[in-house]
Protein backbone atom coordinates (compact mmCIF):
# COMPACT_ATOMS: atom_id res chain seq x y z
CA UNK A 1 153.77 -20.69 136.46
CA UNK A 2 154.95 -23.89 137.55
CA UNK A 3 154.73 -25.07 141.20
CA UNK A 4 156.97 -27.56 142.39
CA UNK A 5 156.55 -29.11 145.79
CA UNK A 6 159.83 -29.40 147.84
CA UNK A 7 160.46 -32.33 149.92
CA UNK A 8 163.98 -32.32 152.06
CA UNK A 9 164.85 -35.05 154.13
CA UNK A 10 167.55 -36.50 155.13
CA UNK A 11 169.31 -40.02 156.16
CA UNK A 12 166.24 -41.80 154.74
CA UNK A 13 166.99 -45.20 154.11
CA UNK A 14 166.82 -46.22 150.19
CA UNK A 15 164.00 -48.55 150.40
CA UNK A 16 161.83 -46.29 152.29
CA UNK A 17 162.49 -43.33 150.04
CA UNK A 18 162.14 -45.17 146.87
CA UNK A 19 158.69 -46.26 148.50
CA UNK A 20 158.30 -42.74 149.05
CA UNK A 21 159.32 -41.73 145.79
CA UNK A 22 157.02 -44.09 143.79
CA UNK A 23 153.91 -43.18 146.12
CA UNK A 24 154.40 -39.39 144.99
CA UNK A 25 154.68 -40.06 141.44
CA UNK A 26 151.50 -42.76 141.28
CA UNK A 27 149.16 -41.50 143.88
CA UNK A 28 149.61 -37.67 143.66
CA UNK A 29 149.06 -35.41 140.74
CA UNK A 30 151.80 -32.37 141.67
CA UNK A 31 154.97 -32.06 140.45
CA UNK A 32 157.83 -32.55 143.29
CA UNK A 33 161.13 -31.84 143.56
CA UNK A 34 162.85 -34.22 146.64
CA UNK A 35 166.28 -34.37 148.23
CA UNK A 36 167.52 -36.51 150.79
CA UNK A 37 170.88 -35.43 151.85
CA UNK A 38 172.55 -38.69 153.12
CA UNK A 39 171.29 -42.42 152.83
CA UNK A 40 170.80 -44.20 155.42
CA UNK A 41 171.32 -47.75 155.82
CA UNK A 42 168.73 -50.13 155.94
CA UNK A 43 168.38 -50.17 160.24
CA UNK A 44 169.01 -46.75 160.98
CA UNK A 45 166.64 -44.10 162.57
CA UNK A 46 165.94 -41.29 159.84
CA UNK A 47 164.17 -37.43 160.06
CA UNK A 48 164.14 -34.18 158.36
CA UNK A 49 167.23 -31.73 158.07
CA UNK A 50 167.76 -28.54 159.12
CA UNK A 51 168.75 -25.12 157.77
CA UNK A 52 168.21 -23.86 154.00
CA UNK A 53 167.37 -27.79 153.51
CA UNK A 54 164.90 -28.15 155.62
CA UNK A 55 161.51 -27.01 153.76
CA UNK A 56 159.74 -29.98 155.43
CA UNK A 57 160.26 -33.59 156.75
CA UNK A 58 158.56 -36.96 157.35
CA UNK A 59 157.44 -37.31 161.02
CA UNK A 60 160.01 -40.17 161.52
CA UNK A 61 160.40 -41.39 165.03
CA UNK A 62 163.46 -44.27 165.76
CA UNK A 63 160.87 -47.05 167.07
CA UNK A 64 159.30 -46.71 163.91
CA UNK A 65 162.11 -48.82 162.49
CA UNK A 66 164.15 -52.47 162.74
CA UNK A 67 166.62 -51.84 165.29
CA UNK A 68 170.58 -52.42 164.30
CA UNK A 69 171.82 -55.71 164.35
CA UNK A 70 174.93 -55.93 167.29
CA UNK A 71 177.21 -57.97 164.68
CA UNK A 72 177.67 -57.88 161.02
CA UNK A 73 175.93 -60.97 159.48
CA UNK A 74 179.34 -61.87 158.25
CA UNK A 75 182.94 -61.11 159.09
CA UNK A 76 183.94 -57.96 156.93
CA UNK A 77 182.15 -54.90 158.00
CA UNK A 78 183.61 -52.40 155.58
CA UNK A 79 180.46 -52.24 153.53
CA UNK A 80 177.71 -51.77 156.77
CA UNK A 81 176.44 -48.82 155.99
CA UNK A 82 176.51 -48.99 152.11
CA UNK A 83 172.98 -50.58 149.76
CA UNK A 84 173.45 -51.47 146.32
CA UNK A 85 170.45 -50.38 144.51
CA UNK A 86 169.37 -52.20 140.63
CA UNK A 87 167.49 -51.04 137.96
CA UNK A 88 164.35 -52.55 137.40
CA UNK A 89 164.95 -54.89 134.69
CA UNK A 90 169.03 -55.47 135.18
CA UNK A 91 169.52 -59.02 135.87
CA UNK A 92 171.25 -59.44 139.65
CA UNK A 93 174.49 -61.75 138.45
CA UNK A 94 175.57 -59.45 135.70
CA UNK A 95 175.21 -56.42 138.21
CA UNK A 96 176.34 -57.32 141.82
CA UNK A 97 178.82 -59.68 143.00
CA UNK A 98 176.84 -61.13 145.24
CA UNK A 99 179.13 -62.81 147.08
CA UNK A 100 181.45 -59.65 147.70
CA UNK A 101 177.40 -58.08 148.43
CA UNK A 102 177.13 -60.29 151.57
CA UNK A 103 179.95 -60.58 152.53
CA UNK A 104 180.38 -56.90 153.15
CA UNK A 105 177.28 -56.83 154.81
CA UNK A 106 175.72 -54.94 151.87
CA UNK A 107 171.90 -55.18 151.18
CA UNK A 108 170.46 -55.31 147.27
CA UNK A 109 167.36 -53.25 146.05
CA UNK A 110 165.84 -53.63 143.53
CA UNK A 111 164.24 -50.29 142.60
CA UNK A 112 161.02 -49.76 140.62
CA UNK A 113 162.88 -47.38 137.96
CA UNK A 114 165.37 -48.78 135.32
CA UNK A 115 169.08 -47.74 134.61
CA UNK A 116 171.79 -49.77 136.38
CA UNK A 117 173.38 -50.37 139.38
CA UNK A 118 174.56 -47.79 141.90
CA UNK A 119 176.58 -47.69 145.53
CA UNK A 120 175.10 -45.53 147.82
CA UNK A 121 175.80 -44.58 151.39
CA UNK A 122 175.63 -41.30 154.21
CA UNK A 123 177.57 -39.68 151.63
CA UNK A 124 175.44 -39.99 148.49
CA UNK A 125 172.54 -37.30 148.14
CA UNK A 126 169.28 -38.49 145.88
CA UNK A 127 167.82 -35.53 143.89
CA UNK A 128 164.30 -36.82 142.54
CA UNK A 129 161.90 -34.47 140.02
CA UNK A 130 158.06 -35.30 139.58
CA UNK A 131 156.51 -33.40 136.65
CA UNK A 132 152.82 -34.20 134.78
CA UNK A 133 154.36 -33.99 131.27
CA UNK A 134 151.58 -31.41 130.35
CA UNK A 135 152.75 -28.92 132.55
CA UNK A 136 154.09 -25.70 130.61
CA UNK A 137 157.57 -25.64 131.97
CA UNK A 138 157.97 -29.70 130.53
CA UNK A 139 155.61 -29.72 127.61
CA UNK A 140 158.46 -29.89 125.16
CA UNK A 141 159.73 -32.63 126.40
CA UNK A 142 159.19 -35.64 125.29
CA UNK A 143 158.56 -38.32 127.99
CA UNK A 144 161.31 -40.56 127.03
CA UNK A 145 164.59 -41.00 128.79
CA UNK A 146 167.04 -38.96 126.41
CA UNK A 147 164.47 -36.07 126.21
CA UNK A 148 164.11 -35.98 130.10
CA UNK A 149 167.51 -36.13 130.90
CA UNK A 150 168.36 -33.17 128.60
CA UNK A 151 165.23 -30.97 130.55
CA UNK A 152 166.92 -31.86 133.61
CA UNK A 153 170.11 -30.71 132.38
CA UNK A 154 169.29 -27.28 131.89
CA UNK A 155 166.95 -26.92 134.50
CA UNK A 156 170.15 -27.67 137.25
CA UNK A 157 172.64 -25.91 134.95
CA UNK A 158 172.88 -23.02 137.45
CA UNK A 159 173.83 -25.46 140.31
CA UNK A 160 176.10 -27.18 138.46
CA UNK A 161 178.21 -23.98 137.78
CA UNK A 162 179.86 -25.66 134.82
CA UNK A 163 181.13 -28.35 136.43
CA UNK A 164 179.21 -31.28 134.78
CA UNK A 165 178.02 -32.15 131.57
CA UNK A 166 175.26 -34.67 130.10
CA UNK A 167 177.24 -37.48 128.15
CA UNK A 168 175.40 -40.63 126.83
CA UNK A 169 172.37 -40.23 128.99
CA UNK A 170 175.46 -39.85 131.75
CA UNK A 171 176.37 -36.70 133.62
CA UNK A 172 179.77 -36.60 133.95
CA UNK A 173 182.98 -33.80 135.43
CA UNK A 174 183.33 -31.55 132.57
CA UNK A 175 185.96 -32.14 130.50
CA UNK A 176 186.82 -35.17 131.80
CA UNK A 177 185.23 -39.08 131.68
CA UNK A 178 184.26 -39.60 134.87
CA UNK A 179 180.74 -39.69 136.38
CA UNK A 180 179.62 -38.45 139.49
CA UNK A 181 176.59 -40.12 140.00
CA UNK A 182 173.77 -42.57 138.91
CA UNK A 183 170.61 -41.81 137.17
CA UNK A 184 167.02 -43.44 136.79
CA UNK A 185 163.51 -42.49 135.01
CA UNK A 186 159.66 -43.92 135.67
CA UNK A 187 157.74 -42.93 132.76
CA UNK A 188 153.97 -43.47 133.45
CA UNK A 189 151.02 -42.08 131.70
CA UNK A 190 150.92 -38.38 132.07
CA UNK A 191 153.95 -38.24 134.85
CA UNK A 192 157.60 -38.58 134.75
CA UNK A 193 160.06 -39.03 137.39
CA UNK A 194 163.79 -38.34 137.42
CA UNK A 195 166.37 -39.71 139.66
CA UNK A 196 169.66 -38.87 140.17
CA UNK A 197 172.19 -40.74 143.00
CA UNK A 198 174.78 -37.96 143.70
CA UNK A 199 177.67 -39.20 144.80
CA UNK A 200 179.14 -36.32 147.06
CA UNK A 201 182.15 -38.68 148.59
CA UNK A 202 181.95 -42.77 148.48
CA UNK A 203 183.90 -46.15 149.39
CA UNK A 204 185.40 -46.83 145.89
CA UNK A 205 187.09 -49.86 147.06
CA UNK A 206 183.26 -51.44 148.41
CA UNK A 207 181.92 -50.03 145.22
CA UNK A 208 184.22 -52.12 143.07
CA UNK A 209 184.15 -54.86 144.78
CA UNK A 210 180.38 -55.14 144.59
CA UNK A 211 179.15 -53.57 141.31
CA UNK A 212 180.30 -55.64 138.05
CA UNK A 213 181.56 -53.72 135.70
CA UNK A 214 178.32 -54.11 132.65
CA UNK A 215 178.56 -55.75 129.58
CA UNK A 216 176.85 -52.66 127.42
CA UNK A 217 179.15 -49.90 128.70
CA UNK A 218 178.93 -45.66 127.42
CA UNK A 219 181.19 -45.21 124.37
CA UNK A 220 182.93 -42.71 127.07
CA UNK A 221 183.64 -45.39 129.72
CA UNK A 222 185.30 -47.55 127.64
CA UNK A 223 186.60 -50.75 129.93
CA UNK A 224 187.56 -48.64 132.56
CA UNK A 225 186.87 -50.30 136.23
CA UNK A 226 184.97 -47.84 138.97
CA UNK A 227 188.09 -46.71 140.13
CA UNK A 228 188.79 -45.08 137.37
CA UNK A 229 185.43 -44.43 136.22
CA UNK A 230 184.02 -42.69 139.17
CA UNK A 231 184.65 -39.02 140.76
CA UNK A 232 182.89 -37.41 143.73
CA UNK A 233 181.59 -34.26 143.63
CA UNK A 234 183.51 -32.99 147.25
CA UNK A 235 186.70 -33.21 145.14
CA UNK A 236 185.49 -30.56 142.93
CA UNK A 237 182.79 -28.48 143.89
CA UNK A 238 183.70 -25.10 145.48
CA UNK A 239 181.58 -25.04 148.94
CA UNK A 240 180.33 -28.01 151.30
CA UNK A 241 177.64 -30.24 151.12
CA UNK A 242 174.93 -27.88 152.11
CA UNK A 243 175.68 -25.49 149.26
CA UNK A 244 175.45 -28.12 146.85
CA UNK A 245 171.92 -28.66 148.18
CA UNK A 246 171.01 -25.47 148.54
CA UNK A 247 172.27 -24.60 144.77
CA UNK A 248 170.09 -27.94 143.85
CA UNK A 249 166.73 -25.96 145.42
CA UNK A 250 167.34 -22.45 143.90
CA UNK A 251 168.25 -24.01 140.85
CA UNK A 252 164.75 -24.40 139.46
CA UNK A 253 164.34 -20.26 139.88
CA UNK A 254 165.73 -18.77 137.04
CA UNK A 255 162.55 -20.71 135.27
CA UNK A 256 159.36 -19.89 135.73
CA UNK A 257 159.00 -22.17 138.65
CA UNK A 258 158.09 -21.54 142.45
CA UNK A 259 158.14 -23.51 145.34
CA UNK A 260 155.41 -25.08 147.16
CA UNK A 261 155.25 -26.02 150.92
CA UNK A 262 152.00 -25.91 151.20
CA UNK A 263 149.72 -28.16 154.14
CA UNK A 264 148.51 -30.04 151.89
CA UNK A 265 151.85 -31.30 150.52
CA UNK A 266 152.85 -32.29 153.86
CA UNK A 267 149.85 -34.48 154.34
CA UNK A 268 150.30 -36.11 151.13
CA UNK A 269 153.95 -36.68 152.64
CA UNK A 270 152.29 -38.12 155.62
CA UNK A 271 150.65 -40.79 153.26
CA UNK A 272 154.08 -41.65 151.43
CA UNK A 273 155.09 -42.15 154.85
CA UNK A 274 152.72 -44.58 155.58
CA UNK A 275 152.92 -46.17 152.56
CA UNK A 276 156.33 -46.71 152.51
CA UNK A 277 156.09 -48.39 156.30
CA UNK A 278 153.59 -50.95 155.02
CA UNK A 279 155.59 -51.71 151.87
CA UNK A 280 158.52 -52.43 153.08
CA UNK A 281 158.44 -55.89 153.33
CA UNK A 282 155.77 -56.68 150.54
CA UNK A 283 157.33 -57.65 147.28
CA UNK A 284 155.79 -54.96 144.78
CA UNK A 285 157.75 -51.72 143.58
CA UNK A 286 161.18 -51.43 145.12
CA UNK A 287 162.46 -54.32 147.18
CA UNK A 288 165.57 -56.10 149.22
CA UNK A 289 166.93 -58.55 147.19
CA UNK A 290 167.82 -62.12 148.68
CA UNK A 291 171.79 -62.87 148.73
């Protein structure tokens, strides 16, 4: 049987849960299924969820973090609130407009995964899976980014109750060409991780304004722009946000696959925490980009 342990939060800001993320794939040995329901943006206070989501949270107080600024740093403030997160090795300038970037007041990560550039915001939910590729329930798969993606496919089927399909490494609206979200692997010896950026509602207009559209596109996309590129998944799915969620955590269940909210996990939670507050402003892993 495979355990997974379940970390809900919610409102985290990207840069602290990527921190997060990449301390629970490098410096712990479980597998890990995470959700944060909401991203916060870069000066906001953050803390667990509550409900069916709720299996444990990071002991987040406000102090803990830079306090808002009073003004935006420039005149437009539709974008406060939104972070533009970058794969690892995409190159800024053929991502983000970073003039449009500052302008809106929007910050740029750079994560410590690859894939490409996404939008997120209090309305996108990151779904992140930690597996040791010799586990039983992953053993087939082979720790490349086509193989994992497929795994994680089938493994959410049930939650996505037919509504979305893997396309080109992509998932996308089924029967349709628009995608829904972003995705992102770290592949390190022995240990996988797989990110997806759900995009439950978004700002389409901020989103095309600071994402480029990239030169190597899916066959699918074609030379569509966002706006026609992009769906969100309250337009479709039948239920709120918190049955999305909660279809994400039983999802794993029809395998043979149990949950885990053990002590222990929240301690090693504890140190993500930690880590994440000290790397924050040290250039290794995940980062803010300059503008």
């Amino acid at each position: 049987m495979t355990l997974l342990s379940v970390l809900c939060l919610r409102h985290v800001p990207a840069l602290t849960y990527l921190h997060i993320e990449e301390y629970l794939l490098r410096a712990t040995s479980k597998n890990w299924l995470i959700i944060n329901d909401g991203v916060a943006s870069h000066d906001s206070s953050i803390g667990g969820g509550g409900g069916a989501s709720s299996s444990s949270h990071l002991p987040f107080h406000q102090n803990d973090l830079p306090r808002p600024s009073p003004t935006p740093r420039y005149g437009d403030s539709a974008g406060i609130g939104s972070t533009a997160i970058l794969g690892l090795g995409g190159k800024l300038h053929e991502w983000v407009d970073t003039h449009e970037a500052a302008s809106l007041n929007v910050p740029v990560i750079r994560r410590f995964t690859g894939g490409g550039a996404v939008l997120v915001d209090t309305d996108t939910i990151f779904v992140s899976t930690i597996m040791n590729d010799s586990d039983a329930a992953v053993a087939h798969v082979e720790p490349y980014p086509g193989p994992i993606m497929q795994f994680i496919s089938e493994l959410y089927t049930p939650a996505w109750k037919g509504l979305l399909t893997l396309r080109e490494n992509d998932f996308i609206l089924t029967n349709t060409n628009k995608k829904f979200g972003g995705n992102a692997q770290a592949i390190t010896k022995g240990r996988w991780l797989q990110h997806t950026s759900v995009l439950w509602d978004t700002n389409v207009d901020v989103m095309t304004r600071v994402l480029r559209s990239p030169t190597r596109r899916p066959k699918y996309r074609g030379t569509r722009e966002h706006s026609d590129f992009v769906v969100t998944l309250k337009d479709v799915w039948d239920g709120d946000r918190a049955s999305f969620v909660d279809a994400v955590l039983e999802a794993p269940m029809r395998y043979d696959v149990r949950w885990s909210c053990a002590p222990e996990d929240a301690r090693e939670v504890l140190k993500a925490y930690e880590y994440a507050r000290a790397h924050t402003n040290v250039r290794i892993g995940s980062k803010e980009v300059p503008l």
